[in-house]
Structure formats: C-alpha cells, structure tokens
PDB file of N, CA and C in Angstrom:
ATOM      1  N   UNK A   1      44.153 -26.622  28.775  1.00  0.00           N
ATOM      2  CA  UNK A   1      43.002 -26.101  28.057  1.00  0.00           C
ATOM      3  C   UNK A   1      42.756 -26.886  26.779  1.00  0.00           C
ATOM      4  N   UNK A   2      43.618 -27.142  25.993  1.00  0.00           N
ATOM      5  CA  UNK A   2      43.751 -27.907  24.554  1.00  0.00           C
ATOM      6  C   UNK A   2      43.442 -29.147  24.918  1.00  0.00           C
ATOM      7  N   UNK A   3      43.758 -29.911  26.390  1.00  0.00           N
ATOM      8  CA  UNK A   3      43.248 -31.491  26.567  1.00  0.00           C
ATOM      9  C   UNK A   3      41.346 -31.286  26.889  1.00  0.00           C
ATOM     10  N   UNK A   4      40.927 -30.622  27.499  1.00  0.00           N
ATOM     11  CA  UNK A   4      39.411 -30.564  28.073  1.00  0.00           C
ATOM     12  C   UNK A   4      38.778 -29.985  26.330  1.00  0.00           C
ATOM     13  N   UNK A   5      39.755 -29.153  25.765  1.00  0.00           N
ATOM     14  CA  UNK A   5      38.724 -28.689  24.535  1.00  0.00           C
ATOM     15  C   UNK A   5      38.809 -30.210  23.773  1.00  0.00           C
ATOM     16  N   UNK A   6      39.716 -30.550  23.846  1.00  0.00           N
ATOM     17  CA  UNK A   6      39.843 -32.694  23.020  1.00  0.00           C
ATOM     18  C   UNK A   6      38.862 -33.370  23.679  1.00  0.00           C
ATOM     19  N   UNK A   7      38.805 -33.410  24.462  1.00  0.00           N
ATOM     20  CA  UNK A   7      37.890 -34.044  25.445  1.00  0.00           C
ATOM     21  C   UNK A   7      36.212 -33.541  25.221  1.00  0.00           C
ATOM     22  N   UNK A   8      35.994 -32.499  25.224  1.00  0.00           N
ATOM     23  CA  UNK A   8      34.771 -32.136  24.928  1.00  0.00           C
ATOM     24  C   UNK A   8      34.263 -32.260  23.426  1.00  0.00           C
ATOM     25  N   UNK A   9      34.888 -31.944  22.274  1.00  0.00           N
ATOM     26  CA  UNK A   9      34.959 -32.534  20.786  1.00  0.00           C
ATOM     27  C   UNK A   9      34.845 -33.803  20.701  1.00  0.00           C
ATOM     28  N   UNK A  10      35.713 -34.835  21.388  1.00  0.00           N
ATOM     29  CA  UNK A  10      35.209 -36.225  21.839  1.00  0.00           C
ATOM     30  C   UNK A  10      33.785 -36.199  22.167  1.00  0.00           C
ATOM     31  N   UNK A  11      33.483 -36.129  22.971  1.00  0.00           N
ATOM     32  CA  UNK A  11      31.750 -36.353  24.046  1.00  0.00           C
ATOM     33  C   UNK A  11      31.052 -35.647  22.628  1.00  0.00           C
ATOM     34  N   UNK A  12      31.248 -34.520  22.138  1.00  0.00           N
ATOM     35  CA  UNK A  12      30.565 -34.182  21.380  1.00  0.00           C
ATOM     36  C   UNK A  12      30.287 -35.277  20.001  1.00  0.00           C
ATOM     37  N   UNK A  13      31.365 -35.723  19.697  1.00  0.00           N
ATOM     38  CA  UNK A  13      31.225 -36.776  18.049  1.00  0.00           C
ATOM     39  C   UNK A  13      30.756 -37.946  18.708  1.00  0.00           C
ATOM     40  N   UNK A  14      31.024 -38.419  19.869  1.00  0.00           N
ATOM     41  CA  UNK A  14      30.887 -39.574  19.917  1.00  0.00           C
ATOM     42  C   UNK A  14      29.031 -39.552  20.836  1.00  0.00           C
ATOM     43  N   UNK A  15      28.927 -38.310  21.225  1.00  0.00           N
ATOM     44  CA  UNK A  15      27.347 -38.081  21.453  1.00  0.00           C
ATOM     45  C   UNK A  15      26.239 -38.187  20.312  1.00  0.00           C
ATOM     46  N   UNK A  16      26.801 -37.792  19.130  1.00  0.00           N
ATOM     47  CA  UNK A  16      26.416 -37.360  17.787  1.00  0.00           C
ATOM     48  C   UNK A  16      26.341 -38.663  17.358  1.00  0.00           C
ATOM     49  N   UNK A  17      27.522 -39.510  17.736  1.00  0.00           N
ATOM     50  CA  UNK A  17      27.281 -41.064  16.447  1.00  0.00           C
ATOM     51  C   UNK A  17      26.144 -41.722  17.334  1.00  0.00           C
ATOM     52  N   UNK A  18      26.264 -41.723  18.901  1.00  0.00           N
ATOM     53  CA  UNK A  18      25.152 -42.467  19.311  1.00  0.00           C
ATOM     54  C   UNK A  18      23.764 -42.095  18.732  1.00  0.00           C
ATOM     55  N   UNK A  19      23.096 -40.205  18.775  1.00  0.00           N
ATOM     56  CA  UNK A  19      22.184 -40.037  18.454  1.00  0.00           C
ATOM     57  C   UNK A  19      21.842 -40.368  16.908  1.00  0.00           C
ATOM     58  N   UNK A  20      22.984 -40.527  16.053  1.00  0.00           N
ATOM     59  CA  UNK A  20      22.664 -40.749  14.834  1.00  0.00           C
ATOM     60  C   UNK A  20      22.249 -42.295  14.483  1.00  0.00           C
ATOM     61  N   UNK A  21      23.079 -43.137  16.113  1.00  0.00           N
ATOM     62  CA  UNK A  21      22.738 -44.712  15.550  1.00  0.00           C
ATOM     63  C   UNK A  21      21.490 -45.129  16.185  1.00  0.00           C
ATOM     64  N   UNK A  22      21.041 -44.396  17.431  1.00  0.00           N
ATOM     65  CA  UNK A  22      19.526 -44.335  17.658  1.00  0.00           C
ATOM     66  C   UNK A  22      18.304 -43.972  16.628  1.00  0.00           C
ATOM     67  N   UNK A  23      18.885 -42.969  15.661  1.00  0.00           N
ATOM     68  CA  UNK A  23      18.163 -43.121  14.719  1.00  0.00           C
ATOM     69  C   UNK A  23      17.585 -43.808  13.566  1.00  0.00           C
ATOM     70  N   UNK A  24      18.662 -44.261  13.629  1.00  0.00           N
ATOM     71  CA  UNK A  24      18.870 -45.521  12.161  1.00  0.00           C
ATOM     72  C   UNK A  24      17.892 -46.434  13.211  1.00  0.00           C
ATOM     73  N   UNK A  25      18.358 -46.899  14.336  1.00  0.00           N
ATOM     74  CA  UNK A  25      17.644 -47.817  14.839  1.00  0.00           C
ATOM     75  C   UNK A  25      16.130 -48.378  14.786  1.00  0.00           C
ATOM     76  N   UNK A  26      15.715 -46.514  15.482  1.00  0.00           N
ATOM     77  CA  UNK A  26      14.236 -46.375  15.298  1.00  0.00           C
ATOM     78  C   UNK A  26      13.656 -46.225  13.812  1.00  0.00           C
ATOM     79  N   UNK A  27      14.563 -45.997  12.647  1.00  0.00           N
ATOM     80  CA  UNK A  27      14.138 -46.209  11.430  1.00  0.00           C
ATOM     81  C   UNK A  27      13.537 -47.726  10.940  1.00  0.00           C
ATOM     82  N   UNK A  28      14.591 -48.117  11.370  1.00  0.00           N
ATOM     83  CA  UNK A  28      14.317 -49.770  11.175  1.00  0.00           C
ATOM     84  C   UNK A  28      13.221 -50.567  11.873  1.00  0.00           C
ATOM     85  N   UNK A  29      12.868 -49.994  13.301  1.00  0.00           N
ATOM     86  CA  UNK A  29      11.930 -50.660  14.076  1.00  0.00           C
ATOM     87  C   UNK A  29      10.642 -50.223  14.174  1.00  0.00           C
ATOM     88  N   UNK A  30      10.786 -49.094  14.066  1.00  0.00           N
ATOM     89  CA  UNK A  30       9.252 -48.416  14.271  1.00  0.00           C
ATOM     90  C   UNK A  30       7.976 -48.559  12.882  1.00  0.00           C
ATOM     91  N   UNK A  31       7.073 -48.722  13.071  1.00  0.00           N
ATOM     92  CA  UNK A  31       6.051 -49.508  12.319  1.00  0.00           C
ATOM     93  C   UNK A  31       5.559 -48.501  10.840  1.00  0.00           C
ATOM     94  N   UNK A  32       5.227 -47.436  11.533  1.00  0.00           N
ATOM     95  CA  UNK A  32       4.025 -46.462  10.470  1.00  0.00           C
ATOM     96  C   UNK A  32       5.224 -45.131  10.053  1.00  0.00           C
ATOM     97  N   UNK A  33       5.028 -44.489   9.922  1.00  0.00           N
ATOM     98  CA  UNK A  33       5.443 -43.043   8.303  1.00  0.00           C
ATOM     99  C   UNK A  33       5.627 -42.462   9.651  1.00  0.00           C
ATOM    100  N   UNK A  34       4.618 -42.057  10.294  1.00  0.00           N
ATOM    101  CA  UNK A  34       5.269 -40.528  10.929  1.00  0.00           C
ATOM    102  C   UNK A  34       5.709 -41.137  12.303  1.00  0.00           C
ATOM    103  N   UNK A  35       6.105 -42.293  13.017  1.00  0.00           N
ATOM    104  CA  UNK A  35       6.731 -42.652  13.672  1.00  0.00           C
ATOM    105  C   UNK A  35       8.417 -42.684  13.142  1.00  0.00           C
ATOM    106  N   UNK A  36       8.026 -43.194  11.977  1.00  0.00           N
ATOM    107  CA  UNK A  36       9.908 -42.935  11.255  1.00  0.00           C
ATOM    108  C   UNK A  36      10.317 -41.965  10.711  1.00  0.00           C
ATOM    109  N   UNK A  37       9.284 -40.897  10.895  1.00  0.00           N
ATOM    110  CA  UNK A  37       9.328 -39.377  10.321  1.00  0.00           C
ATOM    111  C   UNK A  37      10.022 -38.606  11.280  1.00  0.00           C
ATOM    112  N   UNK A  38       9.415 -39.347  12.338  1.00  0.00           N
ATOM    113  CA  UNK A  38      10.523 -38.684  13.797  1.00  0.00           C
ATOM    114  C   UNK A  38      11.715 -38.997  14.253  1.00  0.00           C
ATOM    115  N   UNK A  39      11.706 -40.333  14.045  1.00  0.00           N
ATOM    116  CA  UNK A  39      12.838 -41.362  14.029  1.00  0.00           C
ATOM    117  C   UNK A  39      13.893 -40.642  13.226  1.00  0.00           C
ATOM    118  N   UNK A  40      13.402 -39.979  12.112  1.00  0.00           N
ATOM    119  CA  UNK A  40      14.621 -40.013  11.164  1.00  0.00           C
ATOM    120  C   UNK A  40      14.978 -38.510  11.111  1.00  0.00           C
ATOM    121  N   UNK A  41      14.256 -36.925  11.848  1.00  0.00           N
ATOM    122  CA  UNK A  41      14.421 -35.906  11.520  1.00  0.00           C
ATOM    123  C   UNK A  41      15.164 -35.926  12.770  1.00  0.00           C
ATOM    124  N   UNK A  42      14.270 -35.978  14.062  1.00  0.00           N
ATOM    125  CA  UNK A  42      14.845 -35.217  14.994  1.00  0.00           C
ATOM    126  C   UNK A  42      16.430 -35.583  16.000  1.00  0.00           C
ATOM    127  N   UNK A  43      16.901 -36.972  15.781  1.00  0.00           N
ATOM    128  CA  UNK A  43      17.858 -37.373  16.474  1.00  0.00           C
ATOM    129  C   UNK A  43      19.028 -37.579  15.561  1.00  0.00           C
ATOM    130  N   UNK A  44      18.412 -37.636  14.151  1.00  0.00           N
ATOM    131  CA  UNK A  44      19.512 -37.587  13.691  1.00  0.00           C
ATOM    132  C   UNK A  44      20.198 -36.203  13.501  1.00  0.00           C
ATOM    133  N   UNK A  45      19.467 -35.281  13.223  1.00  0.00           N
ATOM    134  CA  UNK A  45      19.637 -33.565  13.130  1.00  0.00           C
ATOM    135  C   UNK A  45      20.515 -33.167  14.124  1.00  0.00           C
ATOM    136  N   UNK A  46      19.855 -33.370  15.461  1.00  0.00           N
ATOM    137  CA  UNK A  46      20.815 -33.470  16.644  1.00  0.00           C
ATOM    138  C   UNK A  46      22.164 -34.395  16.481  1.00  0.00           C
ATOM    139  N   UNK A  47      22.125 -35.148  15.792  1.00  0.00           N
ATOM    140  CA  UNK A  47      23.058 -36.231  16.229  1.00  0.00           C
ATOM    141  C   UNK A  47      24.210 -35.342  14.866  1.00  0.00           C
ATOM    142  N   UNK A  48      23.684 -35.493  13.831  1.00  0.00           N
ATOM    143  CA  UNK A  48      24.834 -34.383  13.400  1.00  0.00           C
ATOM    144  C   UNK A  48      25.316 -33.083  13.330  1.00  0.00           C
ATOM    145  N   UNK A  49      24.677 -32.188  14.312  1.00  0.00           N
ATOM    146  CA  UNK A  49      24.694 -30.858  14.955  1.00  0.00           C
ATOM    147  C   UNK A  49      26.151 -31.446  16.166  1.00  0.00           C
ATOM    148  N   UNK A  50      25.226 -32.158  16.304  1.00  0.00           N
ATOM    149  CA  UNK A  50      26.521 -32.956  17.832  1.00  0.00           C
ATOM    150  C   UNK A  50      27.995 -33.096  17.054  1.00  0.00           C
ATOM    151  N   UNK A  51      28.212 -33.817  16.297  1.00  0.00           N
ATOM    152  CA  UNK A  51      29.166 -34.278  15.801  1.00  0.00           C
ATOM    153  C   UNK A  51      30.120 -33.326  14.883  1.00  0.00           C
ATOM    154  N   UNK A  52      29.240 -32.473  14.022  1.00  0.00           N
ATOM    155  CA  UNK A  52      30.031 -31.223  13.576  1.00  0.00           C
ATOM    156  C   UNK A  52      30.483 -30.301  14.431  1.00  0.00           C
ATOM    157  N   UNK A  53      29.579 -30.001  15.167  1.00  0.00           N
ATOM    158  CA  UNK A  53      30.341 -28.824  16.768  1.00  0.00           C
ATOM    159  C   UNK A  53      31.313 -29.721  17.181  1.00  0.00           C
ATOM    160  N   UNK A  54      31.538 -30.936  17.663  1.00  0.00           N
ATOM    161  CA  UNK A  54      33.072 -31.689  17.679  1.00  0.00           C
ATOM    162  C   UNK A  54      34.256 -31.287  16.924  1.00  0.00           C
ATOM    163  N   UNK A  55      33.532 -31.511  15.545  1.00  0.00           N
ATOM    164  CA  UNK A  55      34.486 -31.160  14.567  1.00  0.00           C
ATOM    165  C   UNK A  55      34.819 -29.567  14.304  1.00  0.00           C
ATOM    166  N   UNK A  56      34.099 -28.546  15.036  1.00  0.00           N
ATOM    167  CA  UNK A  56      34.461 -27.532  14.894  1.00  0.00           C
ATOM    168  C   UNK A  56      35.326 -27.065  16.027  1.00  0.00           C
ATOM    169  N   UNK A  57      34.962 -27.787  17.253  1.00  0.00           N
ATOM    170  CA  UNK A  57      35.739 -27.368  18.378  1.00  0.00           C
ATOM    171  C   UNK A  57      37.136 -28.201  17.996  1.00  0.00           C
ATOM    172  N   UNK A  58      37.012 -28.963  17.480  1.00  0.00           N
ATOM    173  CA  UNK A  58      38.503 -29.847  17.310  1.00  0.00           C
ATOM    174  C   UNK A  58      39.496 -28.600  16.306  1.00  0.00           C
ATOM    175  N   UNK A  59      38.885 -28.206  14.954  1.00  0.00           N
ATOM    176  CA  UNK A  59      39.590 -27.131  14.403  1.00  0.00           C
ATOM    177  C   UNK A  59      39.890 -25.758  14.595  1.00  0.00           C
ATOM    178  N   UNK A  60      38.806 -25.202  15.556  1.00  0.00           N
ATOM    179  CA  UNK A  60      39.054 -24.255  16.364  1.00  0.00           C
ATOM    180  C   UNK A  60      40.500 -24.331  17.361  1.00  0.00           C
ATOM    181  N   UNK A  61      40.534 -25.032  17.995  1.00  0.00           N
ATOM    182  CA  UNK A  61      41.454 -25.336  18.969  1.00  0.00           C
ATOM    183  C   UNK A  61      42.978 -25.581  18.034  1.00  0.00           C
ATOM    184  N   UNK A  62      42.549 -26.402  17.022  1.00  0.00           N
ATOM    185  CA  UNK A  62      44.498 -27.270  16.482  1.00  0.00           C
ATOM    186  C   UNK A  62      44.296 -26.332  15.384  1.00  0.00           C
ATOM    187  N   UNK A  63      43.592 -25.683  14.851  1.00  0.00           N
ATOM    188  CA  UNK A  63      43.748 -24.744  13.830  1.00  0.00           C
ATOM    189  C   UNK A  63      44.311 -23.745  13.629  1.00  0.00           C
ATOM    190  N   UNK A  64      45.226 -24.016  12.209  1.00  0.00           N
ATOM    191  CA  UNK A  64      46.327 -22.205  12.411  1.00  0.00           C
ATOM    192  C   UNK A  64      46.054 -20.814  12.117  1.00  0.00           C
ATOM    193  N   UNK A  65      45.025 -20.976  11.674  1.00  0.00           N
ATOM    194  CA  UNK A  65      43.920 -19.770  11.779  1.00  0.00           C
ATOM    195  C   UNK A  65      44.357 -18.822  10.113  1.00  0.00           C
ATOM    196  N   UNK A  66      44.678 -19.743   8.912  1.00  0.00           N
ATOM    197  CA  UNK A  66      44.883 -19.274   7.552  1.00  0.00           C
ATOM    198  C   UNK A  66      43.528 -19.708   6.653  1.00  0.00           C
ATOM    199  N   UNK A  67      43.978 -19.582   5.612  1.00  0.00           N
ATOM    200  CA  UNK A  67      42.648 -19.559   5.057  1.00  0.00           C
ATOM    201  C   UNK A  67      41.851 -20.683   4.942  1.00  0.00           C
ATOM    202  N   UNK A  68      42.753 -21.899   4.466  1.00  0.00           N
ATOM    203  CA  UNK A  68      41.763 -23.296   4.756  1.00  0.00           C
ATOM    204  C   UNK A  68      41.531 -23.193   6.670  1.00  0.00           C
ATOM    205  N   UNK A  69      41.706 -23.125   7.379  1.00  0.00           N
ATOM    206  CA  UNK A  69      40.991 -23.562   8.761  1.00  0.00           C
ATOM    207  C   UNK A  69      39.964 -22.371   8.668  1.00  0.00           C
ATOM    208  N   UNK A  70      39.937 -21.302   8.083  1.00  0.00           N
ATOM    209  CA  UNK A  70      38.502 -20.435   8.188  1.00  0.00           C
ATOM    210  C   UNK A  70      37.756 -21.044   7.262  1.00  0.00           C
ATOM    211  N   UNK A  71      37.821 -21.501   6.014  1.00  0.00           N
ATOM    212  CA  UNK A  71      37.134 -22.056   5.139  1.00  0.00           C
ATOM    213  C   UNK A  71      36.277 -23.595   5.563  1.00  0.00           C
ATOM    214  N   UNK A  72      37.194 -24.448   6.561  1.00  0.00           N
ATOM    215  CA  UNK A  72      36.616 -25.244   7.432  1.00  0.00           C
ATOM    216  C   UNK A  72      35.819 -24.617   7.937  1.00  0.00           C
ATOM    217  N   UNK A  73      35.740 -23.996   9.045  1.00  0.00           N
ATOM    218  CA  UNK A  73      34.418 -23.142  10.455  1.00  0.00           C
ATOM    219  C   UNK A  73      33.969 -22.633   9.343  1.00  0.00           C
ATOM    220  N   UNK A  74      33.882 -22.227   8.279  1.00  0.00           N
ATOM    221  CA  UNK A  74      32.385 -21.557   7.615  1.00  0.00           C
ATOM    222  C   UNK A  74      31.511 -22.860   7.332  1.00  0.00           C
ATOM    223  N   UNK A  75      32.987 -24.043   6.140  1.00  0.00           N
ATOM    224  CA  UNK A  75      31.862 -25.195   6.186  1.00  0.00           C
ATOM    225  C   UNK A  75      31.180 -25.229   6.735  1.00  0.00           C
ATOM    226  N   UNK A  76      31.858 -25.833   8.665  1.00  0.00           N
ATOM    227  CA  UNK A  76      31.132 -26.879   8.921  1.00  0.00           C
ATOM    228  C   UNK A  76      29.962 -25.932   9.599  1.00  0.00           C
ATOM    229  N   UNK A  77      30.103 -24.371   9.793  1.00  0.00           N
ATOM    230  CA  UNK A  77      28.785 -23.885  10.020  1.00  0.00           C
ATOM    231  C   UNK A  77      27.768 -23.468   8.854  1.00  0.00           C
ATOM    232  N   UNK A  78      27.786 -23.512   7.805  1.00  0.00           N
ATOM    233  CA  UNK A  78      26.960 -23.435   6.649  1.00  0.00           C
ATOM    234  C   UNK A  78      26.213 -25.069   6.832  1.00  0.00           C
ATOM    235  N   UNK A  79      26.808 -26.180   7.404  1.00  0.00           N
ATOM    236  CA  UNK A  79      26.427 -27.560   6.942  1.00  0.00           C
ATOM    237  C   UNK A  79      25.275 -27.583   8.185  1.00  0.00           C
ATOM    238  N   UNK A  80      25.657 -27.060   9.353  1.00  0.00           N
ATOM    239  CA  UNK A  80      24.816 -26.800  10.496  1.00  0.00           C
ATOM    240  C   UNK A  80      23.529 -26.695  10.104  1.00  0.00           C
ATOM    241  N   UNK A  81      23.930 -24.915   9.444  1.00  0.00           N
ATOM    242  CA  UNK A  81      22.416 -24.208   8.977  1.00  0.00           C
ATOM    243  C   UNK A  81      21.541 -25.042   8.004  1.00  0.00           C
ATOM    244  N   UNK A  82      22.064 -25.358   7.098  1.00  0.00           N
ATOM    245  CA  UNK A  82      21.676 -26.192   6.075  1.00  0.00           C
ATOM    246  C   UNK A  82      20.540 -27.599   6.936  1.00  0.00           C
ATOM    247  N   UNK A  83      21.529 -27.816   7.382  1.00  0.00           N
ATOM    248  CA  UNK A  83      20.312 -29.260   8.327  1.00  0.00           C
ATOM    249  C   UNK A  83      19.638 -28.964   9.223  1.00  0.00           C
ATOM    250  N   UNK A  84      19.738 -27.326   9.755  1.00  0.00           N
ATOM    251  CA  UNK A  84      18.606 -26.787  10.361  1.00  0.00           C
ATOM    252  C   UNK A  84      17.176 -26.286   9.880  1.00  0.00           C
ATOM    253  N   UNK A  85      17.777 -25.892   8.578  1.00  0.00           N
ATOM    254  CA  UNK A  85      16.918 -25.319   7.713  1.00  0.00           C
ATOM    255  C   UNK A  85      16.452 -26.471   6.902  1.00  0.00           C
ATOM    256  N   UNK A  86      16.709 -27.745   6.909  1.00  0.00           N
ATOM    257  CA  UNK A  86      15.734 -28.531   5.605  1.00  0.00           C
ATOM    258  C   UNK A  86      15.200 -29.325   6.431  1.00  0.00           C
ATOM    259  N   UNK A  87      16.027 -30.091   7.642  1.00  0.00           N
ATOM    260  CA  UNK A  87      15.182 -31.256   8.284  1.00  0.00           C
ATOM    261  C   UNK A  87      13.679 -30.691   8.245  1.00  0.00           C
ATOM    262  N   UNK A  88      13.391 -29.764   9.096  1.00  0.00           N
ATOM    263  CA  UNK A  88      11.662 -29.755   9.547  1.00  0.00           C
ATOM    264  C   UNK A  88      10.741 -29.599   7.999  1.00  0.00           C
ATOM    265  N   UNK A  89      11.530 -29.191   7.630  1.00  0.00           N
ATOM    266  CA  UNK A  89      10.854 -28.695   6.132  1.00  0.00           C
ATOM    267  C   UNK A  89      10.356 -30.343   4.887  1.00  0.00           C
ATOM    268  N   UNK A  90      11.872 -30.853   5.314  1.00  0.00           N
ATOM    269  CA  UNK A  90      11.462 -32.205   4.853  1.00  0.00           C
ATOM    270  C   UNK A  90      10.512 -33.321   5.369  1.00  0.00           C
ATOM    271  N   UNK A  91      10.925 -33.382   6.954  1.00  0.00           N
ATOM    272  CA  UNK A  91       9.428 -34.093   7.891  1.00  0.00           C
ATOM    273  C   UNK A  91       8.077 -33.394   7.623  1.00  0.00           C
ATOM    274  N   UNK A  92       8.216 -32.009   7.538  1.00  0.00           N
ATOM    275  CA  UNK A  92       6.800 -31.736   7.120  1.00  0.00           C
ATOM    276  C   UNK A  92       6.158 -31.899   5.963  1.00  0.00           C
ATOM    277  N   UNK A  93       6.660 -32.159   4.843  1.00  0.00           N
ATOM    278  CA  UNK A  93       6.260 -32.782   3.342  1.00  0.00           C
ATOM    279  C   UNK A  93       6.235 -34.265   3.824  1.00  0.00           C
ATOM    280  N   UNK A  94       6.949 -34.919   4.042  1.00  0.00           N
ATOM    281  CA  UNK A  94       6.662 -36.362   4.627  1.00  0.00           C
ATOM    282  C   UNK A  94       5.854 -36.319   5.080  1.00  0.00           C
ATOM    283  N   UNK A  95       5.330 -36.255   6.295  1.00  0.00           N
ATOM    284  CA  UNK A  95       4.290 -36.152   6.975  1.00  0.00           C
ATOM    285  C   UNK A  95       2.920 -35.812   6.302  1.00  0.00           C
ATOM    286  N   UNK A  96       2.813 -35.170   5.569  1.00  0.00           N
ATOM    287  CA  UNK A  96       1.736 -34.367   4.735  1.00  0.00           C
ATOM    288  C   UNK A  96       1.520 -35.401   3.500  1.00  0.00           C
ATOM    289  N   UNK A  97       2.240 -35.891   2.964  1.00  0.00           N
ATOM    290  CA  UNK A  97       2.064 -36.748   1.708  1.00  0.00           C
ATOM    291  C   UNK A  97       1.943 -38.138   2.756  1.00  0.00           C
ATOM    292  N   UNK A  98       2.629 -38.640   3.680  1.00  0.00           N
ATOM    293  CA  UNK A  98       2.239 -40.022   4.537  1.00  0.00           C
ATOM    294  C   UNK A  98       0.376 -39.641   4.632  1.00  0.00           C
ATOM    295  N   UNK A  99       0.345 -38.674   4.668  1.00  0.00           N
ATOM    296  CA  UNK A  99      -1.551 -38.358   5.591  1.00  0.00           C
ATOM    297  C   UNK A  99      -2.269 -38.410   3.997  1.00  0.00           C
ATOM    298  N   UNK A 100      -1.817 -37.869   3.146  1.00  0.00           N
ATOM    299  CA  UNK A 100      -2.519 -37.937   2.034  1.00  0.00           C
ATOM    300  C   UNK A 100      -2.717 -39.308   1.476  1.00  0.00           C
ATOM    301  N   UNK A 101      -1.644 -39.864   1.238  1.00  0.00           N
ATOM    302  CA  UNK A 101      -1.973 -41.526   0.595  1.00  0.00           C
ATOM    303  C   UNK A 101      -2.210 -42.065   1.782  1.00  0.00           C
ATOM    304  N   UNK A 102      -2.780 -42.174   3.139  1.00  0.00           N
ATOM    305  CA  UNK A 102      -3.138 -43.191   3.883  1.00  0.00           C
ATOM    306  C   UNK A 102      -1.999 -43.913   4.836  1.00  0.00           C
ATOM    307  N   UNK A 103      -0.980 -43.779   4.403  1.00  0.00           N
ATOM    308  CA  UNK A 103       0.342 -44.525   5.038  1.00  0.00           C
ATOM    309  C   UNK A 103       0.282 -44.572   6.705  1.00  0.00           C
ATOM    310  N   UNK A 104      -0.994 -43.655   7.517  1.00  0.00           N
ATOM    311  CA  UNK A 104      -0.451 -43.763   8.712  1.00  0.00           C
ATOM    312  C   UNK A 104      -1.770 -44.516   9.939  1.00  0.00           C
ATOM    313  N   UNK A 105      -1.136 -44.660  10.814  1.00  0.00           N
ATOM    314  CA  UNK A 105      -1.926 -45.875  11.538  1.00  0.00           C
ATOM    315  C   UNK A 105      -3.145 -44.787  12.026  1.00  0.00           C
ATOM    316  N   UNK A 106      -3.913 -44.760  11.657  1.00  0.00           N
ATOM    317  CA  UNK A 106      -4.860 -43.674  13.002  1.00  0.00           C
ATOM    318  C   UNK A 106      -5.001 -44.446  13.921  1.00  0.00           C
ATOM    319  N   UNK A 107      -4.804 -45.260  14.806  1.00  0.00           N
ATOM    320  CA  UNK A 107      -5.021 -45.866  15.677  1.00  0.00           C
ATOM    321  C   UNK A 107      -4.232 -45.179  16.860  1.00  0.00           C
ATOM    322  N   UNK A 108      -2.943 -44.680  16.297  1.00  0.00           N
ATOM    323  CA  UNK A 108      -1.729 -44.021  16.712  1.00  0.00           C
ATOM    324  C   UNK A 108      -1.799 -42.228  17.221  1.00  0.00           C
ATOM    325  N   UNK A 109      -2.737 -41.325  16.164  1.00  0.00           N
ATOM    326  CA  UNK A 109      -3.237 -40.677  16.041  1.00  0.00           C
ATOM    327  C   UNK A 109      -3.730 -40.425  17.597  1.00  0.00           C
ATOM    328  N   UNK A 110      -3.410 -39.137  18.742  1.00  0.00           N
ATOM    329  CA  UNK A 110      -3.830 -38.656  19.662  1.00  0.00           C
ATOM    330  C   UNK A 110      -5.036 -37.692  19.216  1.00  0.00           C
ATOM    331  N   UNK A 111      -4.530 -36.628  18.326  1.00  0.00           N
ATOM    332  CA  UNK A 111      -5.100 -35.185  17.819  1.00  0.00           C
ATOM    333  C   UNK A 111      -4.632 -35.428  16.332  1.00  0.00           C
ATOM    334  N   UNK A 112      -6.163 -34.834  15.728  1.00  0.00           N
ATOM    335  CA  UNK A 112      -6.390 -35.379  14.227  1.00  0.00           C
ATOM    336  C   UNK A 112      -6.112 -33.519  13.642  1.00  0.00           C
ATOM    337  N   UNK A 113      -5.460 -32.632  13.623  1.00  0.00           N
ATOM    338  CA  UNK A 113      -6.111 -31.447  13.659  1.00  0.00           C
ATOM    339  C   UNK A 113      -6.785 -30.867  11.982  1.00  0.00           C
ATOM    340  N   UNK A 114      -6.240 -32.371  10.977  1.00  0.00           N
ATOM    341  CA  UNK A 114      -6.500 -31.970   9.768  1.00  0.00           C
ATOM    342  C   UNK A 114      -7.420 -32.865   9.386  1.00  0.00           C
ATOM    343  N   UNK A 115      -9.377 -33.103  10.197  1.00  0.00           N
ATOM    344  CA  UNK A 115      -9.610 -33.797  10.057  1.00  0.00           C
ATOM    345  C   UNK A 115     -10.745 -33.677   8.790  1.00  0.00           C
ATOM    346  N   UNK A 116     -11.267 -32.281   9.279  1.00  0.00           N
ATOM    347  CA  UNK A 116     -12.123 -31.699   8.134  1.00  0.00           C
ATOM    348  C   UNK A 116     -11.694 -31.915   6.963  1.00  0.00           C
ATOM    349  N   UNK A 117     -10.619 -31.638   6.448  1.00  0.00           N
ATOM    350  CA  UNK A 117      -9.549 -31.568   5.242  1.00  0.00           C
ATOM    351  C   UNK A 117      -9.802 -32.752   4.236  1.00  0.00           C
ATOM    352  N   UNK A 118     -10.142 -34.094   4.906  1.00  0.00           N
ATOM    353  CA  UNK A 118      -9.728 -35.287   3.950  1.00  0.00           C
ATOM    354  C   UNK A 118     -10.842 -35.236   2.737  1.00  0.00           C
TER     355      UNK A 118
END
C-alpha cells in the first residue's frame, strides 16, 4: 500500500512539474496578453494543485501524525485554496486592464462581449 501511495505522489509531482513547464513554455511563446493570460493561470494552477497533492499524499502516508505533520496537511491545503482562490481573480484583472490599454490582438478575438463598453 505505502509503495502504490509513492508511486502515485510521484505521477502526481512529476505531472505537476510537466504542467508547470508547459506553462512557462507557453509564456514565452505565445504572442498577445490574454493568450499568456491563459498560458500562465490555468496550467500552471493545475500544475501546482498536481504537485502539492503529491506532496500531501507523500506526508499523509510517511507521516507520524504529531503536530508538525498536521501543521504540514493544513499548509499544504491552505496553499491549495489560496491558488484557487487568486489565480482566476488575477487573470481576470489581467485580462481587463490587457483590453483597456489595447495590449490585445483583435484579430484573435472570436466573441467581443465588451464591445459597447470601449
């Protein structure tokens, strides 16, 4: 049981560094604001959701269950919430200030829905 829970904490961090280095990637390559707005909220969010549930299943499992290993699992689930709760909040101010100064390609643009607005 303790080798498959290692094993799955593995797949999990090492799922997490890929989605986090896909991100960086598409940071670097992708052209306009809200192409790297996506690039940079949604895979990396995932990618360190991925990698802390590793790290929680890893201390769950080898953990002696005193007060620092509970103080860990609150961390690393407070750090969860925390990047659940700011990513969208932060892409959506990005996004909103990219549309205000001009920063984005309309060419790119499918559905304008804030078009009246400008």
């Amino acid at each position: 049981m303790i080798l498959l829970a290692d094993i799955l904490a593995i797949a999990f961090i090492v799922g997490g560094a890929l989605l986090c280095l896909a991100a960086a990637v598409g940071l670097a390559r992708f052209r306009d604001t809200i192409s790297r707005m996506h690039a940079s909220s949604k895979p990396q969010t995932l990618g360190l959701m991925l990698t802390l549930s590793g790290a929680l299943i890893h201390v769950l499992v080898h953990g002696t269950w005193d007060a620092t290993t509970l103080g860990d699992l609150g961390l690393l689930t407070l750090i969860i919430c925390f990047a659940l709760g700011t990513s969208p909040i932060i892409g959506n101010r990005v996004g909103h200030e990219a549309f205000k100064e001009g920063l984005i390609d309309e060419a790119n643009i499918a559905r304008d829905d804030s078009a009246g607005q400008r």
